[in-house]
N, C-alpha and C. Protein backbone atom coordinates (compact mmCIF):
# COMPACT_ATOMS: atom_id res chain seq x y z
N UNK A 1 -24.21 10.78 4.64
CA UNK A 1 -24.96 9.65 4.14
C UNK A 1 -24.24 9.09 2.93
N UNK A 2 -24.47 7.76 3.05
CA UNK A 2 -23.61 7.30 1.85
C UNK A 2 -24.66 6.85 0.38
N UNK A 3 -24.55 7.36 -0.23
CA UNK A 3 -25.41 7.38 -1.93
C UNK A 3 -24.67 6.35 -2.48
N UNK A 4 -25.29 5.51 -3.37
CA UNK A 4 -24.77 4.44 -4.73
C UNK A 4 -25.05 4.94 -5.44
N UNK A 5 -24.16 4.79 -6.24
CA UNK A 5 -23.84 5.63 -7.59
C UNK A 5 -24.65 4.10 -8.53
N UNK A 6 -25.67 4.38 -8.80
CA UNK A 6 -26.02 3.54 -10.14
C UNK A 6 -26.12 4.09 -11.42
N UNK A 7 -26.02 3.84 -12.49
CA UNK A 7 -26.55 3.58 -13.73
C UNK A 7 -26.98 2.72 -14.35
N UNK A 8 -28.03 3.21 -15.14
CA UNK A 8 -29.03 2.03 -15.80
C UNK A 8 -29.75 3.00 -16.73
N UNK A 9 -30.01 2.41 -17.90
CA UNK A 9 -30.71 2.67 -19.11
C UNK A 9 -30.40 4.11 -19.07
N UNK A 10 -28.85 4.66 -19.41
CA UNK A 10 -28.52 6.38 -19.17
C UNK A 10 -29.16 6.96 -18.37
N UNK A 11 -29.73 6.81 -17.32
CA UNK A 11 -29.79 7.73 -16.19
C UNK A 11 -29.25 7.46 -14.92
N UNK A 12 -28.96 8.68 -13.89
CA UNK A 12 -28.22 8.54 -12.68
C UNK A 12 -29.49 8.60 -11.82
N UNK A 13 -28.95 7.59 -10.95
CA UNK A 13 -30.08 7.23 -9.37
C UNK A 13 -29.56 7.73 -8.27
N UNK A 14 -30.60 8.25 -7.77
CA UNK A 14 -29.88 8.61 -5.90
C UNK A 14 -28.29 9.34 -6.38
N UNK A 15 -28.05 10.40 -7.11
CA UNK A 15 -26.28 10.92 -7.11
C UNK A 15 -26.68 11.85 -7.88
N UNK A 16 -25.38 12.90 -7.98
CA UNK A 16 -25.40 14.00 -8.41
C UNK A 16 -24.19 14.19 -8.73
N UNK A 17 -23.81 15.12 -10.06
CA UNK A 17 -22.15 15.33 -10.64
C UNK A 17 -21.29 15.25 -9.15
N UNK A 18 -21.48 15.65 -8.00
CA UNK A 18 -19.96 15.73 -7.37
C UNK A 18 -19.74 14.32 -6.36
N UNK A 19 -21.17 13.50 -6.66
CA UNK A 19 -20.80 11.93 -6.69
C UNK A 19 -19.73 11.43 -7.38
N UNK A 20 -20.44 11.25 -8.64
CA UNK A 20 -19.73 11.06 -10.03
C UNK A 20 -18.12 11.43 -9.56
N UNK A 21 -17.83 13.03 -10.08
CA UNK A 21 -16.62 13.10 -9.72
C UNK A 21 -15.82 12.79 -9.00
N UNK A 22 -16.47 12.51 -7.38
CA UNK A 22 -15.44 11.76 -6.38
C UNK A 22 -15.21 9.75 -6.72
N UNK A 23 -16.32 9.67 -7.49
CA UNK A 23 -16.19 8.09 -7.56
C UNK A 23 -14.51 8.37 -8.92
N UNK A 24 -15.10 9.23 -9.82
CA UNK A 24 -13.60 9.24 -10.77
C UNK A 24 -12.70 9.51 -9.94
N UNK A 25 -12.25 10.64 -9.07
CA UNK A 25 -11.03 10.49 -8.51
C UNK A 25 -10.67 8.98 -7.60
N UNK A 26 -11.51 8.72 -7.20
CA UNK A 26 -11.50 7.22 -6.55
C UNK A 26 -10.84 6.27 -7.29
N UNK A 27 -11.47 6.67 -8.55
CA UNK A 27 -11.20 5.58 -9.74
C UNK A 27 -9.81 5.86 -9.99
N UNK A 28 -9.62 6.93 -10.48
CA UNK A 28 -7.90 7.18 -11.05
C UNK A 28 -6.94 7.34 -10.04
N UNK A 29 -6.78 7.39 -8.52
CA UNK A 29 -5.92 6.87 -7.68
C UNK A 29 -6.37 5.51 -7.71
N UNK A 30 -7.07 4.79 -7.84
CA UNK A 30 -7.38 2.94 -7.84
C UNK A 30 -6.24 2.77 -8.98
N UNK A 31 -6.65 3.35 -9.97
CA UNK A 31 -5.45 3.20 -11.50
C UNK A 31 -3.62 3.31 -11.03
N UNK A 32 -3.72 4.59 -10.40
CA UNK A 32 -2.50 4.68 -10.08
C UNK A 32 -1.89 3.95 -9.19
N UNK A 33 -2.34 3.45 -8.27
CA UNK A 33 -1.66 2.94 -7.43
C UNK A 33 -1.68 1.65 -8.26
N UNK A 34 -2.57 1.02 -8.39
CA UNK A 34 -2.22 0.05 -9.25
C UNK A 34 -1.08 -0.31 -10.18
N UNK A 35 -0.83 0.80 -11.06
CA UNK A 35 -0.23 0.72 -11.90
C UNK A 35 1.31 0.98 -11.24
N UNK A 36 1.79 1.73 -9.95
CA UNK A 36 2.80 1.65 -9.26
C UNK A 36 3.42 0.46 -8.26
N UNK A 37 1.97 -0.08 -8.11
CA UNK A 37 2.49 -1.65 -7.69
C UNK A 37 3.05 -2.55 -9.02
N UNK A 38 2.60 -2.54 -9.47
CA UNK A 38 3.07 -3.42 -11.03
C UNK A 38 4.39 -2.74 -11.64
N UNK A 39 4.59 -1.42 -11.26
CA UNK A 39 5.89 -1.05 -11.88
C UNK A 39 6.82 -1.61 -10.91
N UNK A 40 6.66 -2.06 -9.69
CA UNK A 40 7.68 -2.50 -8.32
C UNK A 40 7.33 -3.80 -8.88
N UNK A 41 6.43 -4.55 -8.91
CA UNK A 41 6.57 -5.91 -9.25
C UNK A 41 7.21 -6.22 -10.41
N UNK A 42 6.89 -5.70 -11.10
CA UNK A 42 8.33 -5.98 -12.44
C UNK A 42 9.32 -5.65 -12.13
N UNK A 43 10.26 -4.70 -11.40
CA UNK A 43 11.33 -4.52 -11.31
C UNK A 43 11.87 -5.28 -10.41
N UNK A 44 11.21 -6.09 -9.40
CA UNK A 44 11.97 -6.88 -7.79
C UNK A 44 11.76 -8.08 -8.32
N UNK A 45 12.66 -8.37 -9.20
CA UNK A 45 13.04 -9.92 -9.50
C UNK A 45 14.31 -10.25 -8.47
N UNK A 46 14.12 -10.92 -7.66
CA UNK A 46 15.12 -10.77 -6.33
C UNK A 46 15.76 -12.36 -6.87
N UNK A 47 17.00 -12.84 -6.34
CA UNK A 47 17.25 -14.22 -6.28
C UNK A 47 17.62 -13.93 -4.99
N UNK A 48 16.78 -15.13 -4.30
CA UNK A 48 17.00 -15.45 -3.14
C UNK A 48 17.83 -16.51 -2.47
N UNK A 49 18.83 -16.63 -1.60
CA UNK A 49 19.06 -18.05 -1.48
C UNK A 49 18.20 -19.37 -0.82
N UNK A 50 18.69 -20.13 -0.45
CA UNK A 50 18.24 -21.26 0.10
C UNK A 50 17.53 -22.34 -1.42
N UNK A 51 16.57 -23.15 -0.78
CA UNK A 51 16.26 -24.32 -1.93
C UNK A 51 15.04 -23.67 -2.33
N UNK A 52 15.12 -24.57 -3.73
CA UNK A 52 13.64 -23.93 -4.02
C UNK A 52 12.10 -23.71 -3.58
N UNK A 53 11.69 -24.37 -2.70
CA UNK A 53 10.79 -24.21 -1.82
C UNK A 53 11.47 -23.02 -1.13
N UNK A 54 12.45 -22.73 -0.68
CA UNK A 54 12.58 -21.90 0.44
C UNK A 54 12.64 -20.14 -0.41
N UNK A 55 12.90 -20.39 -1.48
CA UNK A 55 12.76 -18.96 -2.46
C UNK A 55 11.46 -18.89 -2.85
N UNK A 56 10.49 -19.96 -3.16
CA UNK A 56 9.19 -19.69 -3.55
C UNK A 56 8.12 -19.06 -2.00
N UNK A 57 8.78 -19.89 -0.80
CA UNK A 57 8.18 -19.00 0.58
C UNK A 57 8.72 -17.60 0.42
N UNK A 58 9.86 -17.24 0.18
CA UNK A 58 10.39 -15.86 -0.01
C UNK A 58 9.68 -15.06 -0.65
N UNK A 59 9.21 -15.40 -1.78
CA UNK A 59 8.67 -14.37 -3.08
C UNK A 59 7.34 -14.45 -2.60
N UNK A 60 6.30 -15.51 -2.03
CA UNK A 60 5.63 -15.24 -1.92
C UNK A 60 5.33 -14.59 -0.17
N UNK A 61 6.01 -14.35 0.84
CA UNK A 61 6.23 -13.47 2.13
C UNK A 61 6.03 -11.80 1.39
N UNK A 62 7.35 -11.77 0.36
CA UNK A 62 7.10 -10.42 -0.19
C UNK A 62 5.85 -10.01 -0.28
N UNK A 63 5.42 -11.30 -1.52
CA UNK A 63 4.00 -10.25 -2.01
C UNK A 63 2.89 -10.23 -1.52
N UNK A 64 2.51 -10.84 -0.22
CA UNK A 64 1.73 -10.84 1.02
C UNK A 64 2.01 -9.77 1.55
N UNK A 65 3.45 -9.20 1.74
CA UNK A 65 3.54 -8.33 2.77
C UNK A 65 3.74 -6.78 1.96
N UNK A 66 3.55 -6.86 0.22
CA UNK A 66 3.20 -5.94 -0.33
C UNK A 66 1.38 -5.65 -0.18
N UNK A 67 0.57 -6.88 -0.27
CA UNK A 67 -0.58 -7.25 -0.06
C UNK A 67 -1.45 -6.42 1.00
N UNK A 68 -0.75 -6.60 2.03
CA UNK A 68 -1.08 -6.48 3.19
C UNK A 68 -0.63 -5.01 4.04
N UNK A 69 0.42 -4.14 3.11
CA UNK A 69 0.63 -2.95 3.74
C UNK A 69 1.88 -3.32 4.57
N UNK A 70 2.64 -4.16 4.11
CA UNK A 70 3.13 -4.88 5.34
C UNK A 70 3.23 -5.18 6.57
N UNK A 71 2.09 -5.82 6.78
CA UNK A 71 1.56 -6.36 7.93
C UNK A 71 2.37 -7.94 8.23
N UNK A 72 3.72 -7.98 9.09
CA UNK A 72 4.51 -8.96 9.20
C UNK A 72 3.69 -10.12 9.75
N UNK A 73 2.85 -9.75 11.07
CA UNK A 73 2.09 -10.83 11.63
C UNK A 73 1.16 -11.86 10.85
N UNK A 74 0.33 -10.57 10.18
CA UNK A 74 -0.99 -11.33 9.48
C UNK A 74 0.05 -11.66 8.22
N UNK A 75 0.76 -11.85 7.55
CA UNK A 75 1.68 -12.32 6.39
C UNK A 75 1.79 -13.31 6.84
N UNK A 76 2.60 -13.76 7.86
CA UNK A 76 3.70 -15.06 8.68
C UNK A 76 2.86 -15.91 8.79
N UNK A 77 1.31 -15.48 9.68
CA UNK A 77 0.29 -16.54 9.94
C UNK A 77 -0.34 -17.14 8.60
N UNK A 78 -0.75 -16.51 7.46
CA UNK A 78 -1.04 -17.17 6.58
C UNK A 78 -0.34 -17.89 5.93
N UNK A 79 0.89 -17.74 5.59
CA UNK A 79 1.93 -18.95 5.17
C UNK A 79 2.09 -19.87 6.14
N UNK A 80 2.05 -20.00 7.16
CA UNK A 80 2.22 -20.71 8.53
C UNK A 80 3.51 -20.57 9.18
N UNK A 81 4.34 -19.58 9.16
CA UNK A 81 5.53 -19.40 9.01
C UNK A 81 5.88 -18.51 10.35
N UNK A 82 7.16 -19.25 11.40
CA UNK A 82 7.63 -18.88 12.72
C UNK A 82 8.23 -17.56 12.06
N UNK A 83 8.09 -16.74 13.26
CA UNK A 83 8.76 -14.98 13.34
C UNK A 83 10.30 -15.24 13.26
N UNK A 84 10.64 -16.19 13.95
CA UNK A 84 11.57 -16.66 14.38
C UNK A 84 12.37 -17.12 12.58
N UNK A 85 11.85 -17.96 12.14
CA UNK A 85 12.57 -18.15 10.57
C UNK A 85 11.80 -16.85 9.70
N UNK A 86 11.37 -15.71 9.50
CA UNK A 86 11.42 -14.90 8.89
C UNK A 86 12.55 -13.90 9.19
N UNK A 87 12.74 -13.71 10.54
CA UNK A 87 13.88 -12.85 11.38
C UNK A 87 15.27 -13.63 10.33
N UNK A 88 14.93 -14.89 10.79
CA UNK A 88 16.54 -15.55 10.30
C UNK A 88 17.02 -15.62 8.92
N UNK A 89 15.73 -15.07 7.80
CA UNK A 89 16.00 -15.05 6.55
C UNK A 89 16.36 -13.88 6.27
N UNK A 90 16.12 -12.99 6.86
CA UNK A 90 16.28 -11.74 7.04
C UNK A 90 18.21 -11.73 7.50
N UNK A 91 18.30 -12.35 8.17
CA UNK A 91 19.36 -12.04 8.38
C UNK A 91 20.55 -12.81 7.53
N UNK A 92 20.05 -14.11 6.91
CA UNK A 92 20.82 -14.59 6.93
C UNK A 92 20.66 -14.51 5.01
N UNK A 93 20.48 -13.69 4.17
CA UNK A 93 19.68 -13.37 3.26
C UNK A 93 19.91 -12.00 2.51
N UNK A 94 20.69 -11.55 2.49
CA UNK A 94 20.53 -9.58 2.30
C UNK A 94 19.75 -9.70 0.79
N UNK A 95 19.62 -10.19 0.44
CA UNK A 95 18.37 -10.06 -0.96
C UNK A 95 16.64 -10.32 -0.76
N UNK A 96 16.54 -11.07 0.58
CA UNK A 96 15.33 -11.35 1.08
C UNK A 96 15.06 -9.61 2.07
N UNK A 97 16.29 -9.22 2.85
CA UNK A 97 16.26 -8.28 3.31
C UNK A 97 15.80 -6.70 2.50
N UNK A 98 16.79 -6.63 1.51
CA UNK A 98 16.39 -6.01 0.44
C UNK A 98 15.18 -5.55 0.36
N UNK A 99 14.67 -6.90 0.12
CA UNK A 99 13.16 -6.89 -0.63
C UNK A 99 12.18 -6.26 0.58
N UNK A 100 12.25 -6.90 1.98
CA UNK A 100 10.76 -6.89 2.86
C UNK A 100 11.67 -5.12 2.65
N UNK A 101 12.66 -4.61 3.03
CA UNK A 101 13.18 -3.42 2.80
C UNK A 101 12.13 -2.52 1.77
N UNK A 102 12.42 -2.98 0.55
CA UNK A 102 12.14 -2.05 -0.73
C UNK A 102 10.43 -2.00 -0.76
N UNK A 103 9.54 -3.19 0.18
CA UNK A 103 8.77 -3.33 0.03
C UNK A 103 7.81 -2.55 0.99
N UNK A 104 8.51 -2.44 2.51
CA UNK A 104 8.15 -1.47 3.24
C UNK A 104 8.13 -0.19 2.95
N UNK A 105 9.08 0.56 1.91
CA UNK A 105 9.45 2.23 2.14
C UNK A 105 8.21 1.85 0.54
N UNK A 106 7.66 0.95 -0.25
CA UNK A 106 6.84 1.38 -1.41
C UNK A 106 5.49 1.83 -0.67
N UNK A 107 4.77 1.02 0.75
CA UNK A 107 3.76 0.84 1.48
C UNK A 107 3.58 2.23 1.85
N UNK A 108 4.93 3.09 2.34
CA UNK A 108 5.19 4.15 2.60
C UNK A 108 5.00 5.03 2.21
N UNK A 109 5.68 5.03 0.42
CA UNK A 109 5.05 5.83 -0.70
C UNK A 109 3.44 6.33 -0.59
N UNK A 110 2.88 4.68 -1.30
CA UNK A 110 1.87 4.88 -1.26
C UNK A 110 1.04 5.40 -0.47
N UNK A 111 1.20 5.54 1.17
CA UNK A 111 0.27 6.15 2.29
C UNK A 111 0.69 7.66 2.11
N UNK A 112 2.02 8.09 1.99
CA UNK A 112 2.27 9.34 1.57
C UNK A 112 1.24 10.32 0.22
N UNK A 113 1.26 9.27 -0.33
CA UNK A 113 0.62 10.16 -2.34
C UNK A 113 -0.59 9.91 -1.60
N UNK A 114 -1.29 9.01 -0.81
CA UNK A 114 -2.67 9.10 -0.48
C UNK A 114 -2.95 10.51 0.53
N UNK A 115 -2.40 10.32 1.19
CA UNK A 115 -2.51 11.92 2.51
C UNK A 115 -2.49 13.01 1.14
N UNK A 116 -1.00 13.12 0.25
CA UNK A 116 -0.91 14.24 -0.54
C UNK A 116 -1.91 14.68 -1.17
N UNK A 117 -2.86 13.57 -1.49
CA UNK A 117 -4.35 13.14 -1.78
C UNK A 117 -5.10 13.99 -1.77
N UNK A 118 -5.73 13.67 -0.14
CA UNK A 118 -6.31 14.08 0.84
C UNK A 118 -6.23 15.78 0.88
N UNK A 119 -5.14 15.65 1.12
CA UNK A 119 -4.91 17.34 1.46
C UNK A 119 -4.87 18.24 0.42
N UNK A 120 -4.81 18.08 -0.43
CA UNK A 120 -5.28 18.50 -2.25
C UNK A 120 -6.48 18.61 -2.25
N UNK A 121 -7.52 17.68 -2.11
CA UNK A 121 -8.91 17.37 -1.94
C UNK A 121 -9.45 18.00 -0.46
N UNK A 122 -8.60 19.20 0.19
CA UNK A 122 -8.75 20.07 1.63
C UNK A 122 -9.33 18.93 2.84
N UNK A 123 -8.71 17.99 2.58
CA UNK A 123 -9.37 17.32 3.89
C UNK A 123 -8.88 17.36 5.08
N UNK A 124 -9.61 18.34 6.09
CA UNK A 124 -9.02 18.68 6.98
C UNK A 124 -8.46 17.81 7.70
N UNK A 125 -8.53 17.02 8.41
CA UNK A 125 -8.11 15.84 9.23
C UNK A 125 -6.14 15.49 8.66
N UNK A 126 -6.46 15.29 7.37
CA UNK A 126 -5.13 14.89 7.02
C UNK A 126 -4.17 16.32 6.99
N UNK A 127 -4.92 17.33 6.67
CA UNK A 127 -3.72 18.90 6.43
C UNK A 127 -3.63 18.86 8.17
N UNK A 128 -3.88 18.56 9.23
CA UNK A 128 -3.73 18.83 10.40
C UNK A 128 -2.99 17.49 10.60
N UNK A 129 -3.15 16.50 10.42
CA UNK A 129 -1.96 15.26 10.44
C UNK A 129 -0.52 15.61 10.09
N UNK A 130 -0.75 16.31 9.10
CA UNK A 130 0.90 16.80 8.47
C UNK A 130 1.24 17.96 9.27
N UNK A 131 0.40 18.35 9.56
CA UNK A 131 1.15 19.54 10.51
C UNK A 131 1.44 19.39 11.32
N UNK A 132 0.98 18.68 12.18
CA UNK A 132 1.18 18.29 13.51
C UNK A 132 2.76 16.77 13.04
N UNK A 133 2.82 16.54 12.25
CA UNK A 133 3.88 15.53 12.05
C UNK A 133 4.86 16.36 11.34
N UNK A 134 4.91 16.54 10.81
CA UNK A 134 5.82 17.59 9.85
C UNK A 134 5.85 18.80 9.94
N UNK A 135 5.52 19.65 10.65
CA UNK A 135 5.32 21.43 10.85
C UNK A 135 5.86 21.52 12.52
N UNK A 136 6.31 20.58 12.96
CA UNK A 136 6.34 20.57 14.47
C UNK A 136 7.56 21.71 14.94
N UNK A 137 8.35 21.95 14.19
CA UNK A 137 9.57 22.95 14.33
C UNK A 137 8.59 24.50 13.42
N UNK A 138 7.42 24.79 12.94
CA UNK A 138 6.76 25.51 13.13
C UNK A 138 5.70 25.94 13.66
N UNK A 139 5.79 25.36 14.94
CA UNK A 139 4.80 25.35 16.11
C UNK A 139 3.30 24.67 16.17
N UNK A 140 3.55 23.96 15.32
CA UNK A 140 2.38 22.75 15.50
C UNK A 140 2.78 21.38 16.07
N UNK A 141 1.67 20.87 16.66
CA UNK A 141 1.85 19.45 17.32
C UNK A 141 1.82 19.67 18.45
């Protein structure tokens, strides 16, 4: 069952300390990841070629497709933008490449430190995900 955590006039409603505590860990991976997207966004000052419209579609493809987990489809459709000219910036671009690059393996990170998460916090589902993905040469999967 799912409980809301309220407060009002110092007292707790409907919850109990190991509410509380899971809403803080909630809270301080919300912090962290946060704060690891913003350390990648300050550092990927990319120059892209083409005209300036065509670097401002660039920077903003990136941070849609940081946005989004990189989700290429749902990115492309909201800019209005053919597969076909993202492929070709990609290719024709190694700093645009770079980036959807550096931006995919961060998406990566992050789903990684979340499972590492998980499985810290014994959640079974995910310690049997890794095993079965990663333990497979020790007889799981």
């Amino acid at each position: 069952m799912n409980q809301r955590i309220l407060l009002s006039n110092n007292q707790l409603d409907n919850t109990n300390l190991n509410d509380i505590a899971g809403y803080s860990k909630m809270s301080q991976m919300s912090a962290r990841l946060k704060e690891i997207s913003q350390k990648k966004e300050k550092q990927s000052q990319y120059k892209f070629k083409g005209t300036k419209q065509a670097r401002e579609r660039k920077e903003r493809v990136v941070e849609l497709l940081r946005e989004s987990f990189f989700d290429v489809s749902w990115t492309i459709r909201q800019l209005r933008i053919q597969r076909r000219s993202f492929r070709r910036w990609k290719q024709k671009d190694p700093e645009f490449e770079r980036a959807c690059y550096e931006t995919e393996e961060g998406v990566k990170d992050k789903a990684e430190m979340l499972l590492q998460i998980k499985m810290r916090e014994g959640n079974t589902k995910a310690i049997i995900f890794f095993l079965k993905t990663k333990c497979k040469d020790r007889g799981y999967g």
